[in-house]
Protein backbone atom coordinates (compact mmCIF):
# COMPACT_ATOMS: atom_id res chain seq x y z
CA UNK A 1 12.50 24.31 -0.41
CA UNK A 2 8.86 23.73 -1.64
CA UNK A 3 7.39 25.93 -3.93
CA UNK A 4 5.18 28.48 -3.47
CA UNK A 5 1.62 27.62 -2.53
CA UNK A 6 0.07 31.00 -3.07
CA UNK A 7 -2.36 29.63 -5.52
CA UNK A 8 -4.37 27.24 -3.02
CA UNK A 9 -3.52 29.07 0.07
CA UNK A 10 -5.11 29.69 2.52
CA UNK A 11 -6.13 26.02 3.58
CA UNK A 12 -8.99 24.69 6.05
CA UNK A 13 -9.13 21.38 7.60
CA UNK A 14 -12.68 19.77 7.61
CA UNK A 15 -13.70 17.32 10.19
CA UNK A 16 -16.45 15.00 10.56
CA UNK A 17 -19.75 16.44 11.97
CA UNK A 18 -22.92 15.00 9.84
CA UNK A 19 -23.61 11.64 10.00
CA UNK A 20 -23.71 9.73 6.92
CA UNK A 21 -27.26 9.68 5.35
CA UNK A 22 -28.86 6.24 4.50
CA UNK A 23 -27.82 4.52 1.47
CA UNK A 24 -29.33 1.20 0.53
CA UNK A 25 -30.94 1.52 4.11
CA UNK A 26 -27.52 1.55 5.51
CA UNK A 27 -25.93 4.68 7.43
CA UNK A 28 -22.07 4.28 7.51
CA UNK A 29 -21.23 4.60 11.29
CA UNK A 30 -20.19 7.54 12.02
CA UNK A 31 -15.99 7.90 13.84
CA UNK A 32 -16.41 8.84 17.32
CA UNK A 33 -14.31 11.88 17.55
CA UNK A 34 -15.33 13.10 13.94
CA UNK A 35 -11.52 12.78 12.75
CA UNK A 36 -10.99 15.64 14.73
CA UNK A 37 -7.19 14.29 16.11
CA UNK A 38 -6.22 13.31 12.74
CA UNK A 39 -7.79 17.43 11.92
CA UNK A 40 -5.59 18.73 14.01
CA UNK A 41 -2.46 17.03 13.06
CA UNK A 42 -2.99 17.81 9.25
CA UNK A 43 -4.05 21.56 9.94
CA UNK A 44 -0.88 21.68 12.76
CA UNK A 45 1.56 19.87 10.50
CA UNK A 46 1.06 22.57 7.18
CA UNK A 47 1.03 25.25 9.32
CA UNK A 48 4.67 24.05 10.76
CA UNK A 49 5.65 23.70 7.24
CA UNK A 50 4.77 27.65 7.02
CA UNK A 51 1.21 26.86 5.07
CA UNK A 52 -1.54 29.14 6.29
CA UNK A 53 -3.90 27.40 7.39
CA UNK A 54 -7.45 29.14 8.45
CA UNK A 55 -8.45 28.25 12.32
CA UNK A 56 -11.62 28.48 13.86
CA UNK A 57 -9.56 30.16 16.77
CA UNK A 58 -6.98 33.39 16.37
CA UNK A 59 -4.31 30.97 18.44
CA UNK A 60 -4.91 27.57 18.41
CA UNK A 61 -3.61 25.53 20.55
CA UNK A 62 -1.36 22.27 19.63
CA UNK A 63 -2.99 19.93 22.24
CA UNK A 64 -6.90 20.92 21.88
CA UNK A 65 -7.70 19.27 18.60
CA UNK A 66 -11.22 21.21 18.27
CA UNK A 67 -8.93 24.39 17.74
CA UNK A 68 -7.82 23.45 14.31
CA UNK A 69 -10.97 22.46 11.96
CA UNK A 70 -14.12 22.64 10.95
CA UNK A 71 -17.18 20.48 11.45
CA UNK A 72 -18.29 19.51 7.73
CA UNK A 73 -21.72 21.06 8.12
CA UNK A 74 -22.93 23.93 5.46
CA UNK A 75 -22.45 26.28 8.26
CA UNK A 76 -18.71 25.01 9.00
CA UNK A 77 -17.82 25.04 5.30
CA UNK A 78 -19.19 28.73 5.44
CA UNK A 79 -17.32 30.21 8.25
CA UNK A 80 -14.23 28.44 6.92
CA UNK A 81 -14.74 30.20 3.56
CA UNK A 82 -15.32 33.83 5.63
CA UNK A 83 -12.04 33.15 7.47
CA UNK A 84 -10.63 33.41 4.22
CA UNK A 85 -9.79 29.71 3.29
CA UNK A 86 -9.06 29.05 -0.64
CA UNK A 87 -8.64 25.17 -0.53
CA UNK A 88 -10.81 22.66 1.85
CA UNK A 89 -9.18 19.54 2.99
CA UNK A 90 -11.78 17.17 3.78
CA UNK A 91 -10.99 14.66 6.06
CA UNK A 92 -13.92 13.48 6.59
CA UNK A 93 -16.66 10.68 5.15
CA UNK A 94 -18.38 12.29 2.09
CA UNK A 95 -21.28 11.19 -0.04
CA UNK A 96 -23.11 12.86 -2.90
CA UNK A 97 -25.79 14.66 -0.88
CA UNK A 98 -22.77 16.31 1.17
CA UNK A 99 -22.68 19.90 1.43
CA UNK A 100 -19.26 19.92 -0.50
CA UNK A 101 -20.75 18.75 -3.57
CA UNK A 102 -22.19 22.22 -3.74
CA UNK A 103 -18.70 23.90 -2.42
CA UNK A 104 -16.68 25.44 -5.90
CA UNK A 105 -13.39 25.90 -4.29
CA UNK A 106 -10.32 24.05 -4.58
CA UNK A 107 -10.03 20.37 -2.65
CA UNK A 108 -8.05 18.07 -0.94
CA UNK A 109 -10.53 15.33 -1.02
CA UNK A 110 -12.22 12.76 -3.30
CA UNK A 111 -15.39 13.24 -5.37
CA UNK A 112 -18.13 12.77 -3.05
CA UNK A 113 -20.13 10.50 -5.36
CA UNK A 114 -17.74 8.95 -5.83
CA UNK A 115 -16.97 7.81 -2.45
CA UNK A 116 -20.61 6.80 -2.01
CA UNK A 117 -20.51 4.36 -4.91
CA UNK A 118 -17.09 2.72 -4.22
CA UNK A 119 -17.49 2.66 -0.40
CA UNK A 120 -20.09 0.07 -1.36
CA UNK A 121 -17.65 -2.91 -0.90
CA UNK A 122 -19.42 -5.65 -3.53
CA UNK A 123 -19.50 -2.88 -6.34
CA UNK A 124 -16.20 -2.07 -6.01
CA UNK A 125 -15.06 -5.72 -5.81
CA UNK A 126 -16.70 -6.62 -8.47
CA UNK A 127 -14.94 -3.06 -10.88
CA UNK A 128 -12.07 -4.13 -9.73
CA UNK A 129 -12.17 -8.08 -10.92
CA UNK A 130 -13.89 -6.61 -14.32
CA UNK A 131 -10.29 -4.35 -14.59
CA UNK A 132 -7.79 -7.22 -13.97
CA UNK A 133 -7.21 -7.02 -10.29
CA UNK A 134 -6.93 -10.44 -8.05
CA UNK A 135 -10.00 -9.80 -5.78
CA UNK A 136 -10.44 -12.25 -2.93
CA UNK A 137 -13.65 -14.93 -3.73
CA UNK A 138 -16.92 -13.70 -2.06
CA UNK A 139 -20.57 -13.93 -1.61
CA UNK A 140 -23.40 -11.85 -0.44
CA UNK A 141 -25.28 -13.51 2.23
CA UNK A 142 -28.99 -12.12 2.69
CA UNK A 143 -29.63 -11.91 6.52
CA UNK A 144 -33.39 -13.41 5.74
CA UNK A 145 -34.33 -16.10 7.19
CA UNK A 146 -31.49 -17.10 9.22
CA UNK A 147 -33.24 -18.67 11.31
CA UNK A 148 -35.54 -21.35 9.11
CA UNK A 149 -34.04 -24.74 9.07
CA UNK A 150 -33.11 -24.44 5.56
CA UNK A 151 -30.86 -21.52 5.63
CA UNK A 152 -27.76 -23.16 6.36
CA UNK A 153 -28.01 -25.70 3.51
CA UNK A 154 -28.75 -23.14 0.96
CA UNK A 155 -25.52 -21.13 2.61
CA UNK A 156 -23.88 -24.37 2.09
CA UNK A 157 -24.41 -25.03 -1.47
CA UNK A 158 -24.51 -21.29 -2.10
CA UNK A 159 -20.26 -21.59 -0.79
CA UNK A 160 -19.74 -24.62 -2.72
CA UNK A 161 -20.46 -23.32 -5.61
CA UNK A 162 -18.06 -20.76 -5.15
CA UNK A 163 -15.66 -22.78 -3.89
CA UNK A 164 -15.29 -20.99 -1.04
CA UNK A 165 -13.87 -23.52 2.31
CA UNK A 166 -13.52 -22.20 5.70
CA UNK A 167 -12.03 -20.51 7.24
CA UNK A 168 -13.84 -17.56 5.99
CA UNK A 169 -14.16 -13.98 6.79
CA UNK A 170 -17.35 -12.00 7.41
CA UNK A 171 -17.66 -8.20 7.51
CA UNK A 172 -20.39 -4.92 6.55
CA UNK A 173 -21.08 -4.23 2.74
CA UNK A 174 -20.59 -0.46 3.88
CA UNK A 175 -18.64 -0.46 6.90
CA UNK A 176 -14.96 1.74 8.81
CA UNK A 177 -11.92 -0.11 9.10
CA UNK A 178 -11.95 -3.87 10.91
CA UNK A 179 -15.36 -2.63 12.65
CA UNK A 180 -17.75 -5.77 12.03
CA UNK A 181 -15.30 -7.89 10.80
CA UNK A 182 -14.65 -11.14 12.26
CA UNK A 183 -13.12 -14.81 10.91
CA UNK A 184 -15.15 -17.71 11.29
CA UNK A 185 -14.72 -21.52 11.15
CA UNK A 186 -17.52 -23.19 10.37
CA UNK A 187 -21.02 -22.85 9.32
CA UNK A 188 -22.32 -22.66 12.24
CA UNK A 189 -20.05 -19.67 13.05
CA UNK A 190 -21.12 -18.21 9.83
CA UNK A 191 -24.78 -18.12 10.72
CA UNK A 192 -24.11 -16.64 13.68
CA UNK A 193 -21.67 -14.09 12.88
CA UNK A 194 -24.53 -12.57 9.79
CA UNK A 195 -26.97 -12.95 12.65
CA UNK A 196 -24.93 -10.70 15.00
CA UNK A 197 -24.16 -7.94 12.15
CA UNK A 198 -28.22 -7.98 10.89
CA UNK A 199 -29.53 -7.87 14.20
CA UNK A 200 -27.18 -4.90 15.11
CA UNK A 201 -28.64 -1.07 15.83
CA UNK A 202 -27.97 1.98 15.83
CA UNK A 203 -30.44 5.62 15.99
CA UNK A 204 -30.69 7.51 12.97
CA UNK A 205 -32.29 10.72 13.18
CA UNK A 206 -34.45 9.45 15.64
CA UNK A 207 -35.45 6.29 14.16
CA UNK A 208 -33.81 3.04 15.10
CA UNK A 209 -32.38 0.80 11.77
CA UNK A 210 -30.03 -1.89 10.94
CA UNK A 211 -26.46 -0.74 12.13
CA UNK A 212 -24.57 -2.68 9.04
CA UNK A 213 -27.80 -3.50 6.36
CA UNK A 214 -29.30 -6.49 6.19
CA UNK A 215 -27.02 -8.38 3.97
CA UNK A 216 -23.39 -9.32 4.95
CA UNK A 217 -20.29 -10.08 2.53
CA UNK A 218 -18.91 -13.20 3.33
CA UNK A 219 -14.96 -13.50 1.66
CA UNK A 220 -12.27 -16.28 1.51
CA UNK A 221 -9.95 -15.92 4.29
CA UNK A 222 -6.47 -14.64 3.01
CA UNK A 223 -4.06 -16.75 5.72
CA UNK A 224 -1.07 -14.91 4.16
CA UNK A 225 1.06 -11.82 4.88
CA UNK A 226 -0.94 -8.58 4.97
CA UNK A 227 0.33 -5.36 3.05
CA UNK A 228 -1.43 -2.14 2.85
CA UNK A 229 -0.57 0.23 -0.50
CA UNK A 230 -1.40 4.08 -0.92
CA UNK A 231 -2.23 5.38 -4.07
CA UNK A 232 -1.24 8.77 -4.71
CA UNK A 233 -3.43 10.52 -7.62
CA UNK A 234 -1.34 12.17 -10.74
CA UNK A 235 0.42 15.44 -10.58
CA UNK A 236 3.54 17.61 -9.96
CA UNK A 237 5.91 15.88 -6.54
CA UNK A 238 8.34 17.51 -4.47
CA UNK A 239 10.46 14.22 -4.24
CA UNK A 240 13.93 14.12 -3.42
CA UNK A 241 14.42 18.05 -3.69
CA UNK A 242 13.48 17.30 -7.41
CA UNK A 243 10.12 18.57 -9.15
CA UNK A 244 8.58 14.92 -10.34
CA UNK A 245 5.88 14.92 -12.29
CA UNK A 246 3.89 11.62 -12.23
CA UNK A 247 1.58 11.38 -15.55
CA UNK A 248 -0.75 8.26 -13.66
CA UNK A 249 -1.86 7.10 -10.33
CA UNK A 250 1.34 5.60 -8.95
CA UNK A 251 1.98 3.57 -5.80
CA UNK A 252 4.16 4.81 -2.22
CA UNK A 253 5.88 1.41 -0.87
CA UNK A 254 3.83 -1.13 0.41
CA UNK A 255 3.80 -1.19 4.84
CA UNK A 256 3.53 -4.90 6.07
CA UNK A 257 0.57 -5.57 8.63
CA UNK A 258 1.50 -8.10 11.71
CA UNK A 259 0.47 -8.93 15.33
CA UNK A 260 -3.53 -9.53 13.79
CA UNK A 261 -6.13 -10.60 16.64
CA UNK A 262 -7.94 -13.48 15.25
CA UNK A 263 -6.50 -13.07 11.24
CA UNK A 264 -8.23 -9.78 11.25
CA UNK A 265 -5.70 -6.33 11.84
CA UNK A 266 -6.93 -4.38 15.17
CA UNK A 267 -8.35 -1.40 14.74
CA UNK A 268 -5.69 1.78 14.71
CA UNK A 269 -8.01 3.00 17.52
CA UNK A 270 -6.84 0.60 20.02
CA UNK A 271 -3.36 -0.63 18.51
CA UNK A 272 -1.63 2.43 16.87
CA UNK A 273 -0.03 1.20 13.39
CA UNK A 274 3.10 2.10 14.18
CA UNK A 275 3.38 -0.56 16.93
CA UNK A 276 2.28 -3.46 14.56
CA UNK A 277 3.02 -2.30 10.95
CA UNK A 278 6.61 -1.78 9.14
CA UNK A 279 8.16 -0.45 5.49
CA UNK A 280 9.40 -3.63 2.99
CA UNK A 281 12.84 -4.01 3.14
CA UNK A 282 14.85 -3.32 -0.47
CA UNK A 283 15.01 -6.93 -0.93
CA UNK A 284 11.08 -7.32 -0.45
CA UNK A 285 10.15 -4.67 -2.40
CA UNK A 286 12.10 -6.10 -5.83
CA UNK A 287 9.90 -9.40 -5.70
CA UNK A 288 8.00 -9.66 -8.49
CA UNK A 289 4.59 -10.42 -6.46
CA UNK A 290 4.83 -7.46 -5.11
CA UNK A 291 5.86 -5.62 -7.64
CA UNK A 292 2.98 -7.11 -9.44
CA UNK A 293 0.49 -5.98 -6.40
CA UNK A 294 1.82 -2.70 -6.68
CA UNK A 295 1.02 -2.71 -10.17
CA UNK A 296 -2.74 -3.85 -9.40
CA UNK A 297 -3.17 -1.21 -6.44
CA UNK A 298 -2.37 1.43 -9.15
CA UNK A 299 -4.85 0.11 -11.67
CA UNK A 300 -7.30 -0.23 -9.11
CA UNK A 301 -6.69 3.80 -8.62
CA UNK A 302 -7.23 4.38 -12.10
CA UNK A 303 -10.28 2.50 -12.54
CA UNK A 304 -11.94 4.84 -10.11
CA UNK A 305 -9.76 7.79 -10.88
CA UNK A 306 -8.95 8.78 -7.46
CA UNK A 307 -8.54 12.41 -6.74
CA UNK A 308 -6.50 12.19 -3.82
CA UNK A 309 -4.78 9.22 -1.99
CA UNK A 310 -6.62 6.27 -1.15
CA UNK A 311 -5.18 3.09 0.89
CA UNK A 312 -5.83 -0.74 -0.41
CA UNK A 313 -5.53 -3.64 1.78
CA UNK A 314 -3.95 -6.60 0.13
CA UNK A 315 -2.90 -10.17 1.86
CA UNK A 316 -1.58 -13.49 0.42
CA UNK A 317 -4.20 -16.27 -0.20
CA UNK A 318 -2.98 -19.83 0.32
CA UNK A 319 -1.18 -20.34 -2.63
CA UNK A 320 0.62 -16.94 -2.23
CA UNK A 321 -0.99 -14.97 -4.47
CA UNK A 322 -1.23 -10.85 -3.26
CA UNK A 323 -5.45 -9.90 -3.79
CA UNK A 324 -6.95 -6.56 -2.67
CA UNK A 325 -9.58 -7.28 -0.02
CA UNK A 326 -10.43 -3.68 1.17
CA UNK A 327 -10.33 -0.18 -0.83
CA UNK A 328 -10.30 2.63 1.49
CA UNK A 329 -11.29 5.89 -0.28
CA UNK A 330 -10.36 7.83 3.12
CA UNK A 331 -7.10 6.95 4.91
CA UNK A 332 -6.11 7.72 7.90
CA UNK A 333 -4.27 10.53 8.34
CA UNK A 334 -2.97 10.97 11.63
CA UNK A 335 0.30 11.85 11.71
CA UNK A 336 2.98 12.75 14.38
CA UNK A 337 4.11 16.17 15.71
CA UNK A 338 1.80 17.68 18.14
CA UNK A 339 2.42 16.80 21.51
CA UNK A 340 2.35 13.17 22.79
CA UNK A 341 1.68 11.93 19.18
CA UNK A 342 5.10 10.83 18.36
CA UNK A 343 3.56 6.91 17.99
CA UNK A 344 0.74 8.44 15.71
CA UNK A 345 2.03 7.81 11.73
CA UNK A 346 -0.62 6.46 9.97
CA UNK A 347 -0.16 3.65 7.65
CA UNK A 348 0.33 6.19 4.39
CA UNK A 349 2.32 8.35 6.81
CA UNK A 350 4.84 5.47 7.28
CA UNK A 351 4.86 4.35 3.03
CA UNK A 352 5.68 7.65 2.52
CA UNK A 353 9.29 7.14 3.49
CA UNK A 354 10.01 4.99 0.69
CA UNK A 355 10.42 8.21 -0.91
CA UNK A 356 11.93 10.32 1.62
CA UNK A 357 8.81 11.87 3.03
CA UNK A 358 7.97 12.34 6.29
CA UNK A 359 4.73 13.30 7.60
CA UNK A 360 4.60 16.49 6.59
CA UNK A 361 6.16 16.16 3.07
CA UNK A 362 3.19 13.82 2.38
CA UNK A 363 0.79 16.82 4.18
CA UNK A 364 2.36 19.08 1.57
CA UNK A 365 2.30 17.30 -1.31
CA UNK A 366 -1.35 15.95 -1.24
CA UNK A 367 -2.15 19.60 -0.73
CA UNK A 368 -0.30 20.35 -3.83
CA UNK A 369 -2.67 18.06 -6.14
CA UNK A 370 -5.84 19.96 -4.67
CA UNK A 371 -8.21 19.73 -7.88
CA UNK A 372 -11.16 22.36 -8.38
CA UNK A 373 -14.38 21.20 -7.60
CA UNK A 374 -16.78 21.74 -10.92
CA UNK A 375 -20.89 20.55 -11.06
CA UNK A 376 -21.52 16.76 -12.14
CA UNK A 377 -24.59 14.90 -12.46
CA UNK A 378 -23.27 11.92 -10.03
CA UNK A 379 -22.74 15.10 -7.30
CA UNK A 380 -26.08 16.95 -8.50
CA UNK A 381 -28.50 13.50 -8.45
């Protein structure tokens, strides 16, 4: 039996609403849907657990997913807060300007200027090689000029003095999950892959303006096996029917990616995880590589002293060698248990059986680490 949750109770699910504001000229696109069926299964899975959880409807209803959150607006935060809600899980995309940098309550959720800087792929790369952790090679490739003669030559020495040989991968500086990420073979494919991702659009308040920024980070393909990590931050664990108290950021199992289109992982929208993703075997999980890796994806937690769980996405390079290519500061948390969602475990749904969790275990114990929210300068800049 958990213990009480008295304390941080009531709880109320935020979902995506605003779209992100522009940062460095770039607007991180917004998830169609607004994490609203990922919402509903977090909100539906406490309350099963006997949480109370704060609705925006008296009875909501386990297959309408707008019954069971609120949009992340100042208005949504407000009404969630006159309902009577004590803690705010937000699943959602946050940033320093958000209106929950202002919100003094208790969270599920990570600082939001914190998620601003460290969504920012290059910065975080780079903390990460500065703290010890095998980052994959890159280079940022200025979408200038792409089209003068010259451009592929300087691209070309600018690679080999890297050392960086093709295959290679090409994806956003701020971008959500495999969106704008391709593989390409040659130069030629290079060019034409930054051209694609410069020249793409999108409307922001009204104004038209580059989609992904006008610079693209160009990595070293990783040809080996993909693994994905989550972090959970420090605090008291239900694990086991034993109270566990973990002093540091510490690492569920690692879940093994497979079936990728192209080298890259689909995107969870089209291929749910469960179909192409499974838990390391005992045997796996005492190699030292990975134990290593695990080691790494728990630094790399620390160094930006996560508040909540975050996911890391770690392959093999050619020689074997486990680096963390992509730091995800929001995972995905959709989870089975409402209707027709059975196939729905996220990847940090399915590590948490490594210690006996199942989806709602891991619901309940991230709401157990909720932290209270106090005025910084990095939220009040």
């Amino acid at each position: 039996m958990e213990p009480p949750l008295l304390p941080i109770e009531p709880v109320a699910v935020l979902h995506q609403a605003l779209r992100p504001p522009l940062i460095g000229g770039v607007a991180k696109p917004k998830k169609p849907g607004g994490y609203r069926d990922s919402s509903a299964d977090i909100a539906f899975g406490l309350a099963e657990r006997g949480i109370r959880v704060v609705t925006p409807v008296e009875r909501p209803n386990p297959d309408h997913d707008d019954d069971w959150s609120f949009p992340d607006t100042a208005a949504g935060i407000d009404q969630a807060v006159t309902l009577g809600a004590r803690t705010l899980w937000a699943n959602t995309v946050l940033y320093s300007t958000h209106p929950l940098a202002e919100v003094r309550l208790r969270l599920v959720a990570q600082r939001p200027a914190d998620v601003e800087r460290y969504d920012d792929k290059v910065t975080t790369n780079g903390l990460l090689e500065r703290r010890g952790c095998p980052v994959p090679k890159s280079l940022v490739v200025e979408g200038a000029g792409v089209s003068d003669g010259d451009w592929v030559e300087r691209l070309r020495r600018a690679l080999h003095a890297r050392e960086m040989e093709f295959p290679l991968v090409a994806k956003p500086i701020r971008g959500r999950g495999s969106e704008g990420v391709s593989k390409v073979e040659s130069l030629a494919e290079l060019r034409s892959a930054v051209e694609t991702l410069c020249a793409a659009r999108s409307r922001h308040d009204g104004v038209e303006i580059p989609r992904y920024g006008d610079a693209v980070l160009v990595e070293e393909f990783l040809p080996g096996r993909e693994l994905t990590v989550t972090v959970m931050p420090p605090g008291s664990y239900s694990i086991a029917g034993s109270e566990v108290v973990r002093d540091s950021h510490w690492a569920l199992g690692p879940v093994e990616r497979f079936s990728h289109r192209d080298g890259i992982a689909p995107y969870s929208g089209v291929v749910a995880v469960a179909a192409n993703s499974r838990l390391l075997d005992a045997e796996e999980l005492a190699d030292e590589s990975v134990r290593r890796n695990q080691r790494h994806c728990e630094s790399a937690a620390r160094a930006i002293d996560a508040r909540a769980p975050i996911r890391i996405d770690c392959r093999e390079d050619r020689d074997g060698a486990i680096k963390l290519f992509d730091l995800n500061m929001k995972p995905n948390m959709t989870g089975a248990g409402r209707p027709g969602r059975d196939d729905q475990n996220g990847l940090s749904s399915i590590a948490a059986h490594t210690v006996g969790w199942n989806y709602r275990d891991l619901l309940v114990n991230m709401l157990r680490q909720a932290w209270t929210a106090e005025p910084t300068p990095q939220d009040r800049r």
